[in-house]
N, C-alpha and C. Protein backbone atom coordinates (compact mmCIF):
# COMPACT_ATOMS: atom_id res chain seq x y z
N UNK A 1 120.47 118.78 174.98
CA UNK A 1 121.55 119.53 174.38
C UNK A 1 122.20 118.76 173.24
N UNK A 2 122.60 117.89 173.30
CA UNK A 2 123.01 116.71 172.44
C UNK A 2 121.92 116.81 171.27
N UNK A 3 120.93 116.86 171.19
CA UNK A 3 119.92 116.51 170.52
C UNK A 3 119.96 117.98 169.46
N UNK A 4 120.47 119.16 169.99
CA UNK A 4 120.06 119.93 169.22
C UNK A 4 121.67 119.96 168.37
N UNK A 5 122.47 119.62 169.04
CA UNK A 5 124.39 119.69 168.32
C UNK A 5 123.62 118.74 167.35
N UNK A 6 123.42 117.47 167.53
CA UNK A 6 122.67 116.77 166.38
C UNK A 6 122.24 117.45 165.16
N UNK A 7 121.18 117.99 165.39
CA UNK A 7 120.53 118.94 164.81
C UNK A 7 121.28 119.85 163.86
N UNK A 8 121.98 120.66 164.34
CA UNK A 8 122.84 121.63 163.97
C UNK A 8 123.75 121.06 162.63
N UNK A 9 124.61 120.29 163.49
CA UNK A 9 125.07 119.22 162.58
C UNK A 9 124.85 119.08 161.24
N UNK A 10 123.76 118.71 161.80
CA UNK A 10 123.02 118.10 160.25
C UNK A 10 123.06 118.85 159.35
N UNK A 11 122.38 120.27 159.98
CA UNK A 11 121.64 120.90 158.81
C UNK A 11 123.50 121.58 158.60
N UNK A 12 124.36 121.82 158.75
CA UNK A 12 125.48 122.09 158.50
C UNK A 12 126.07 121.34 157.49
N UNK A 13 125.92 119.98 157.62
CA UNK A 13 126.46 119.13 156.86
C UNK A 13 125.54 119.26 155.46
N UNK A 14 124.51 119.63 155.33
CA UNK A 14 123.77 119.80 154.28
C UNK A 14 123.80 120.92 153.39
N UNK A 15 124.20 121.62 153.96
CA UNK A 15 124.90 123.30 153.35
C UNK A 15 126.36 123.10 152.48
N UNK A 16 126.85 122.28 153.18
CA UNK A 16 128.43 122.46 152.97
C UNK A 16 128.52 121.29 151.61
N UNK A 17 127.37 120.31 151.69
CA UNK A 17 127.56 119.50 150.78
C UNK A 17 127.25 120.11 149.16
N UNK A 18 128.51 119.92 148.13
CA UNK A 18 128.09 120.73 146.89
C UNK A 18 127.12 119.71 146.23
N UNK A 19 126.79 121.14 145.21
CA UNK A 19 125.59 120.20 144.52
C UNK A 19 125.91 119.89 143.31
N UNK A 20 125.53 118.74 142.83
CA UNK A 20 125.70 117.81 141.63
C UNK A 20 124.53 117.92 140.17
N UNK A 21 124.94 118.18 139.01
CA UNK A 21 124.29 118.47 138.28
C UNK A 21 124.88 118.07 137.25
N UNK A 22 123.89 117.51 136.08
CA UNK A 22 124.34 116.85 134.89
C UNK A 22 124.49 118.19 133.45
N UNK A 23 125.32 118.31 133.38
CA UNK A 23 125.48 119.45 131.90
C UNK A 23 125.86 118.42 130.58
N UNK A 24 124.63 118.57 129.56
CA UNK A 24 124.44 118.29 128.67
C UNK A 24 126.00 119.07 127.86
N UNK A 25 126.63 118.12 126.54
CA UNK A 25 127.71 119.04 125.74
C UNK A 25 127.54 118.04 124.35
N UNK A 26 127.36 119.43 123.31
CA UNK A 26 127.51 118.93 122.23
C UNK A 26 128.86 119.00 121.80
N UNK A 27 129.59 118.10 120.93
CA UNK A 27 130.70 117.92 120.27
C UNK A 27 130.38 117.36 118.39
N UNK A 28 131.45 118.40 117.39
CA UNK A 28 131.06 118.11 116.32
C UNK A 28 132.58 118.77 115.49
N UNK A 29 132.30 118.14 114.29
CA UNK A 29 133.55 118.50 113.71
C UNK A 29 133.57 117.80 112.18
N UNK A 30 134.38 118.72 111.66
CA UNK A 30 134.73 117.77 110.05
C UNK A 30 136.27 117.74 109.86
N UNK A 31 136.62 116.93 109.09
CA UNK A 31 138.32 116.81 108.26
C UNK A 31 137.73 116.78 107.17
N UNK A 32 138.74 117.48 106.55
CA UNK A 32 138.54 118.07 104.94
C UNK A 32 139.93 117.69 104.31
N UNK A 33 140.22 116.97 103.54
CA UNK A 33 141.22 117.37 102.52
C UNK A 33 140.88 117.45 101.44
N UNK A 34 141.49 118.25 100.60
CA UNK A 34 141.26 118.81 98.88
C UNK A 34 142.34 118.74 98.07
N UNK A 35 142.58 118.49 97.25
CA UNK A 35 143.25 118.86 96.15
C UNK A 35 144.46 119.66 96.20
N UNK A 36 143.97 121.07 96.83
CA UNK A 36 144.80 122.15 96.17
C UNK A 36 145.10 122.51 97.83
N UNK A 37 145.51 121.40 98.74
CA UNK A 37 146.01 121.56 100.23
C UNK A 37 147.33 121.08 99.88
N UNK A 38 148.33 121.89 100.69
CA UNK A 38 149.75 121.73 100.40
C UNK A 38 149.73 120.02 100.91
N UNK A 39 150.56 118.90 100.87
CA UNK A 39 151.12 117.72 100.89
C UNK A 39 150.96 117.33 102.19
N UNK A 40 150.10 116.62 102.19
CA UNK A 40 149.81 115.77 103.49
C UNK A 40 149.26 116.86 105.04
N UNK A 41 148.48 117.80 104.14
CA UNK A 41 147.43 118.24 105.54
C UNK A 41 146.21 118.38 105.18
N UNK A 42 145.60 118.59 106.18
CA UNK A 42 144.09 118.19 106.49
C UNK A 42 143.67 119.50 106.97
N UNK A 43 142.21 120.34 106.60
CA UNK A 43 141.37 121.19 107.61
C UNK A 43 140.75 120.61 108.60
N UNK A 44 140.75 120.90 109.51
CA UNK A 44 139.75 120.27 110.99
C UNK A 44 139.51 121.32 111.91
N UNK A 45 137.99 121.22 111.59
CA UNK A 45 137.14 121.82 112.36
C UNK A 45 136.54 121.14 113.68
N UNK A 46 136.91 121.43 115.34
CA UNK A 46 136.34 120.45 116.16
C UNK A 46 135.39 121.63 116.80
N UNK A 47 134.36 121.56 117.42
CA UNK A 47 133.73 122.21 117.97
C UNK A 47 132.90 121.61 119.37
N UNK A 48 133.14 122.36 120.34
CA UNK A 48 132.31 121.62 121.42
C UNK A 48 131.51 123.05 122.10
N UNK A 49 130.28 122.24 122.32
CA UNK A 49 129.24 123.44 122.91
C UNK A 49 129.00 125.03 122.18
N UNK A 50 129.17 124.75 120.61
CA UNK A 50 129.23 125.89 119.78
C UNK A 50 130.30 127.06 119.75
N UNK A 51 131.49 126.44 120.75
CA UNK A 51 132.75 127.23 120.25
C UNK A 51 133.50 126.86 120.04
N UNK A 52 134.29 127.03 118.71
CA UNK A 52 135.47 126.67 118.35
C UNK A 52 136.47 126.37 118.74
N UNK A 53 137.27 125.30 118.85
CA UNK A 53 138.29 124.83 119.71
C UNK A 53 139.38 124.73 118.63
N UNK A 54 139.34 123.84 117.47
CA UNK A 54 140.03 124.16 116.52
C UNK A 54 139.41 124.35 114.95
N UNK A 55 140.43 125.53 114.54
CA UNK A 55 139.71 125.82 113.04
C UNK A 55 140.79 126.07 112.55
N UNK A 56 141.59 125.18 111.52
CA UNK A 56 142.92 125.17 111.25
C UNK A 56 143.45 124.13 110.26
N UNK A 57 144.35 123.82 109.38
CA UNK A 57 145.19 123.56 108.57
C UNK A 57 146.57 122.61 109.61
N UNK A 58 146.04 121.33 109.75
CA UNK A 58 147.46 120.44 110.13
C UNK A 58 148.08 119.44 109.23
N UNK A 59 149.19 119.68 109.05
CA UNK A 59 149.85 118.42 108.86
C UNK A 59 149.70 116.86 109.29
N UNK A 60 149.15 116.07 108.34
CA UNK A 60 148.64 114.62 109.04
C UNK A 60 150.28 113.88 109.55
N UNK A 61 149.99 113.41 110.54
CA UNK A 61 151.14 112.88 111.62
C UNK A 61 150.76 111.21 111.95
N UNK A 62 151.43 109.93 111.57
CA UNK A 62 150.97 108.74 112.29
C UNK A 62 151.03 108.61 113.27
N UNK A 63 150.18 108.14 114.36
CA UNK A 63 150.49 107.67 115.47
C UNK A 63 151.54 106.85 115.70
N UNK A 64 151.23 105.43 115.06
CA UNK A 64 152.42 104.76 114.98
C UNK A 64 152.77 104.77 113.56
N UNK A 65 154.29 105.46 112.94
CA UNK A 65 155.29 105.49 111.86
C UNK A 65 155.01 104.44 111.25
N UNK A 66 155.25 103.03 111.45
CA UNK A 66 155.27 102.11 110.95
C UNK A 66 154.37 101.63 110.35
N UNK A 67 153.11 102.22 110.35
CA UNK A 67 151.64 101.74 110.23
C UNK A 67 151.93 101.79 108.21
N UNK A 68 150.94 100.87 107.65
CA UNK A 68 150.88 100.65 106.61
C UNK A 68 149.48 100.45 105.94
N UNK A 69 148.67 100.44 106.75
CA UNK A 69 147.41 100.35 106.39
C UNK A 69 146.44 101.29 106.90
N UNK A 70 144.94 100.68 107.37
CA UNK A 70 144.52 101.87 108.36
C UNK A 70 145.06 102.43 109.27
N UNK A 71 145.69 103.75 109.06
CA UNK A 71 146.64 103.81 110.04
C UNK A 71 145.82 105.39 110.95
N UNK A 72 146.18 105.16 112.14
CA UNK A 72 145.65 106.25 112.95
C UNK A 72 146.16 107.70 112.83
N UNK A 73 146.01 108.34 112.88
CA UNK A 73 146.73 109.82 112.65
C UNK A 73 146.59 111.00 114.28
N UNK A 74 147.23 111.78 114.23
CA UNK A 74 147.23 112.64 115.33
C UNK A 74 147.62 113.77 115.32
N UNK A 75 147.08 114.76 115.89
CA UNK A 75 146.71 116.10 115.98
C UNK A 75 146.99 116.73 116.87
N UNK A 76 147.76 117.86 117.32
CA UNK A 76 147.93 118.34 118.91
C UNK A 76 147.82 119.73 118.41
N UNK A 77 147.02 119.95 119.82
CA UNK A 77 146.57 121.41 119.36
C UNK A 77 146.66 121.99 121.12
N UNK A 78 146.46 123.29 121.13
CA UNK A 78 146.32 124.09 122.18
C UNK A 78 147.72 123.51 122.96
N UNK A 79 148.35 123.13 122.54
CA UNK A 79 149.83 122.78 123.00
C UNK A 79 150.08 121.18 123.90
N UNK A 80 148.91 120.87 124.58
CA UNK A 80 148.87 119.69 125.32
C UNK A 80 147.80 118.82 125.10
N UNK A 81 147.24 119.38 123.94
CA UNK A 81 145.82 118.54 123.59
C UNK A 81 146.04 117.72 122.69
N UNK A 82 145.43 116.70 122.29
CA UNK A 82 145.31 115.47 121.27
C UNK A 82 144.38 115.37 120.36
N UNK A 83 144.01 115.25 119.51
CA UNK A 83 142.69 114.97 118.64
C UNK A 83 143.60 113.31 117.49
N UNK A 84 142.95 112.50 117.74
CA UNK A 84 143.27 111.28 116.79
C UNK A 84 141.90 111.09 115.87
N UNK A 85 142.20 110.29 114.77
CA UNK A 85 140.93 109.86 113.71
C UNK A 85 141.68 108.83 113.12
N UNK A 86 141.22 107.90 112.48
CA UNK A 86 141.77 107.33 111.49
C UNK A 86 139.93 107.18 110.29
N UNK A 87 140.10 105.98 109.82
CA UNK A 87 138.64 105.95 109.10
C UNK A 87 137.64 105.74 109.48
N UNK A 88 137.57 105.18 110.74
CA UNK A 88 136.70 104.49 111.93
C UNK A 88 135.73 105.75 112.58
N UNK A 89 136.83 106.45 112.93
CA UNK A 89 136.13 107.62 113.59
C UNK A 89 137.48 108.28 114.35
N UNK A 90 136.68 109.26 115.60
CA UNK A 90 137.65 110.14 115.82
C UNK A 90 137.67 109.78 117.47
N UNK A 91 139.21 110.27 118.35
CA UNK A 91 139.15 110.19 119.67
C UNK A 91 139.51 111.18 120.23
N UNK A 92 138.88 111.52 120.94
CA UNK A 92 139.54 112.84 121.95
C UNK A 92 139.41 112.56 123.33
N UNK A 93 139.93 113.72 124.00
CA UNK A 93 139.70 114.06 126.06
C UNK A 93 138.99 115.23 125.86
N UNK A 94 138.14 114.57 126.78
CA UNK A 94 137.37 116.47 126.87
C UNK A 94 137.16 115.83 128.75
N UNK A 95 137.00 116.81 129.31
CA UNK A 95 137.02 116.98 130.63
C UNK A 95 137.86 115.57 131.63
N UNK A 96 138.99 115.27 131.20
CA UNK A 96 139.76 114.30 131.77
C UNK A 96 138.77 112.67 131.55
N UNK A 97 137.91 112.38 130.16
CA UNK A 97 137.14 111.63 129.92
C UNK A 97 137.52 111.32 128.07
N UNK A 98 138.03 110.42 128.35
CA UNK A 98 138.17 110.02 125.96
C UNK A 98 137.02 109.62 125.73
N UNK A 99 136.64 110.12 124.68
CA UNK A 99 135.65 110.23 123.88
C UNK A 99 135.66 109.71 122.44
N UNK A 100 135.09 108.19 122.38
CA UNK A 100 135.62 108.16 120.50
C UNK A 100 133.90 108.40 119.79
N UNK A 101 133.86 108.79 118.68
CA UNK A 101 133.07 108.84 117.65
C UNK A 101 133.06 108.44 116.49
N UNK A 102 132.24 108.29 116.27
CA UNK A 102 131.93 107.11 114.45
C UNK A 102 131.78 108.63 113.82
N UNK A 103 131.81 108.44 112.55
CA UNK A 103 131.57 109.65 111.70
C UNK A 103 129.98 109.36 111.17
N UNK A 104 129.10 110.48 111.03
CA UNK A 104 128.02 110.17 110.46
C UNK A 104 127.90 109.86 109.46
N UNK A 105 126.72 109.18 108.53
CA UNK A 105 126.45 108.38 107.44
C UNK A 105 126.28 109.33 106.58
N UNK A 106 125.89 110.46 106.87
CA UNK A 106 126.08 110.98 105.79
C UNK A 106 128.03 112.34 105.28
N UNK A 107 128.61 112.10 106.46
CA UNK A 107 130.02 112.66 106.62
C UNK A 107 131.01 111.93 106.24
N UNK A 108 131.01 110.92 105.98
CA UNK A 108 131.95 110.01 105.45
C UNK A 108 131.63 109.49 103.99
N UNK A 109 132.90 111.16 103.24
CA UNK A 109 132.84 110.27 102.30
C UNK A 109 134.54 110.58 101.17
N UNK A 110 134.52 109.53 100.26
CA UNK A 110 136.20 109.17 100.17
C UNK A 110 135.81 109.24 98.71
N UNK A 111 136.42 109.95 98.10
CA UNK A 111 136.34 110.24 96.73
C UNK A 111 137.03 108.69 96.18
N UNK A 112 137.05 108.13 95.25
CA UNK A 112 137.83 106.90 94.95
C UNK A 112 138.98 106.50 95.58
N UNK A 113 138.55 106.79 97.59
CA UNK A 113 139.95 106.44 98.17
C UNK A 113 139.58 105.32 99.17
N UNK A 114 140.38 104.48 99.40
CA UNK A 114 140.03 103.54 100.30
C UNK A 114 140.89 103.52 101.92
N UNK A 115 141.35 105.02 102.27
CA UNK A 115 142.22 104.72 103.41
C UNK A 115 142.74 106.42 103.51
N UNK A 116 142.42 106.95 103.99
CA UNK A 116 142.93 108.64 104.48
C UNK A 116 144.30 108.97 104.16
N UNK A 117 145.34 107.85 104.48
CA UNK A 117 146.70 108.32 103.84
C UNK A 117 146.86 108.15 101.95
N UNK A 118 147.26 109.26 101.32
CA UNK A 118 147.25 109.82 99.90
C UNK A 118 145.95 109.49 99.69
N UNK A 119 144.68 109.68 100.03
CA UNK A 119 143.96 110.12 99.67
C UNK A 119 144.03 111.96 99.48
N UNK A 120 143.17 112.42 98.06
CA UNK A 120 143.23 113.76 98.34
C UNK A 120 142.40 114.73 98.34
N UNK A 121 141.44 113.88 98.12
CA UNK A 121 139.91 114.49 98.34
C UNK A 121 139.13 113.84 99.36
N UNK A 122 138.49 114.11 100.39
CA UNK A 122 137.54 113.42 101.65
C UNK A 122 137.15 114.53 102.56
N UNK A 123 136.01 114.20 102.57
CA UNK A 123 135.50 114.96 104.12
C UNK A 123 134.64 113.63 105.05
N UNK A 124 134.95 114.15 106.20
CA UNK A 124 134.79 113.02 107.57
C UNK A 124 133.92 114.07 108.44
N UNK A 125 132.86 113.73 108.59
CA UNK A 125 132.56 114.42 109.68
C UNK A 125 131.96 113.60 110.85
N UNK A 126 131.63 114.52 112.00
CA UNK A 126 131.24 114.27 113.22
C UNK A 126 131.20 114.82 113.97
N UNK A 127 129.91 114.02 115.02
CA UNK A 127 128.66 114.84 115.95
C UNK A 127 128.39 113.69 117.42
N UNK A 128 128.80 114.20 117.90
CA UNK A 128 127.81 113.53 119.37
C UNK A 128 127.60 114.09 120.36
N UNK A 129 126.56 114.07 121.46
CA UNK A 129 125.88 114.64 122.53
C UNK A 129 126.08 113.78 123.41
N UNK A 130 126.32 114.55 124.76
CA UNK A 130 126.84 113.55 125.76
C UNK A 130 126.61 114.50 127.04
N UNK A 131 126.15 113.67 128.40
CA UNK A 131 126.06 114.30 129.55
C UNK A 131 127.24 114.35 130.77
N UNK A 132 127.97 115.03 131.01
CA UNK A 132 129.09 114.39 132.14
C UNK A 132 128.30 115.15 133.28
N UNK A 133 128.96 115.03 134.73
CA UNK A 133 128.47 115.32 135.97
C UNK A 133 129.23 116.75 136.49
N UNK A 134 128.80 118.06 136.73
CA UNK A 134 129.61 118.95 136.86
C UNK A 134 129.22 119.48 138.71
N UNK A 135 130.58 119.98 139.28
CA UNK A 135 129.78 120.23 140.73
C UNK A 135 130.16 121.69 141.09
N UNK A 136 129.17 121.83 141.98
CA UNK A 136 128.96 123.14 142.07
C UNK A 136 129.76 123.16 143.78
């Protein structure tokens, strides 16, 4: 009798256990500033898994005020979300996980500017693929 509660058991415990699976997610995006953009904003396009998350016109914001050089910038969108970049690349959260990215070699590029603040022409872009663990 024991032998079959065993049994039972088991195969119970094997049902109930969820299953684990890796989901592939692409993430990609550009910053644009131009010319003829009102004073100190940027277009940014972020995209993850081919839908648009943001497609929009922000005002560039420092992280830290005081900054004087490469200075980081920040973005809040969907009301509690973050998006940062400075020249380096870009950082985000996507599934309770930060994520930074380099901009590609061919997305980075700075019209005679050496640093994103009063620059007024640049586009930055960026792309990366990444697997997290999702459960069922």
């Amino acid at each position: 009798m024991l032998g079959k509660t065993k049994s039972v058991l088991g195969l119970l415990s094997l049902f109930t256990i969820s299953s684990v699976y890796s989901a592939e997610h692409n993430i990609n995006g550009i910053i644009t500033r131009n010319p003829g953009f009102e004073k100190d904003k940027v277009h940014v396009v972020f995209i993850i898994d081919g839908e648009s998350v943001v497609n929009k016109l922000y005002r560039l914001r420092k992280l830290d005020s005081s900054c004087t050089g490469d200075c980081t910038f920040e973005i809040l969108y969907d009301t509690d979300k973050s998006f940062r970049f400075n020249s380096g690349g870009v950082e985000f959260e996507y599934d309770r996980q930060i994520y930074n990215i380099g901009y590609s070699s061919t997305g980075l590029v700075y019209n005679r500017c050496t640093r994103i603040e009063g620059c007024d022409n640049f586009l930055l872009r960026f792309e990366t693929n990444f697997s997290s663990l999702d459960i069922l």
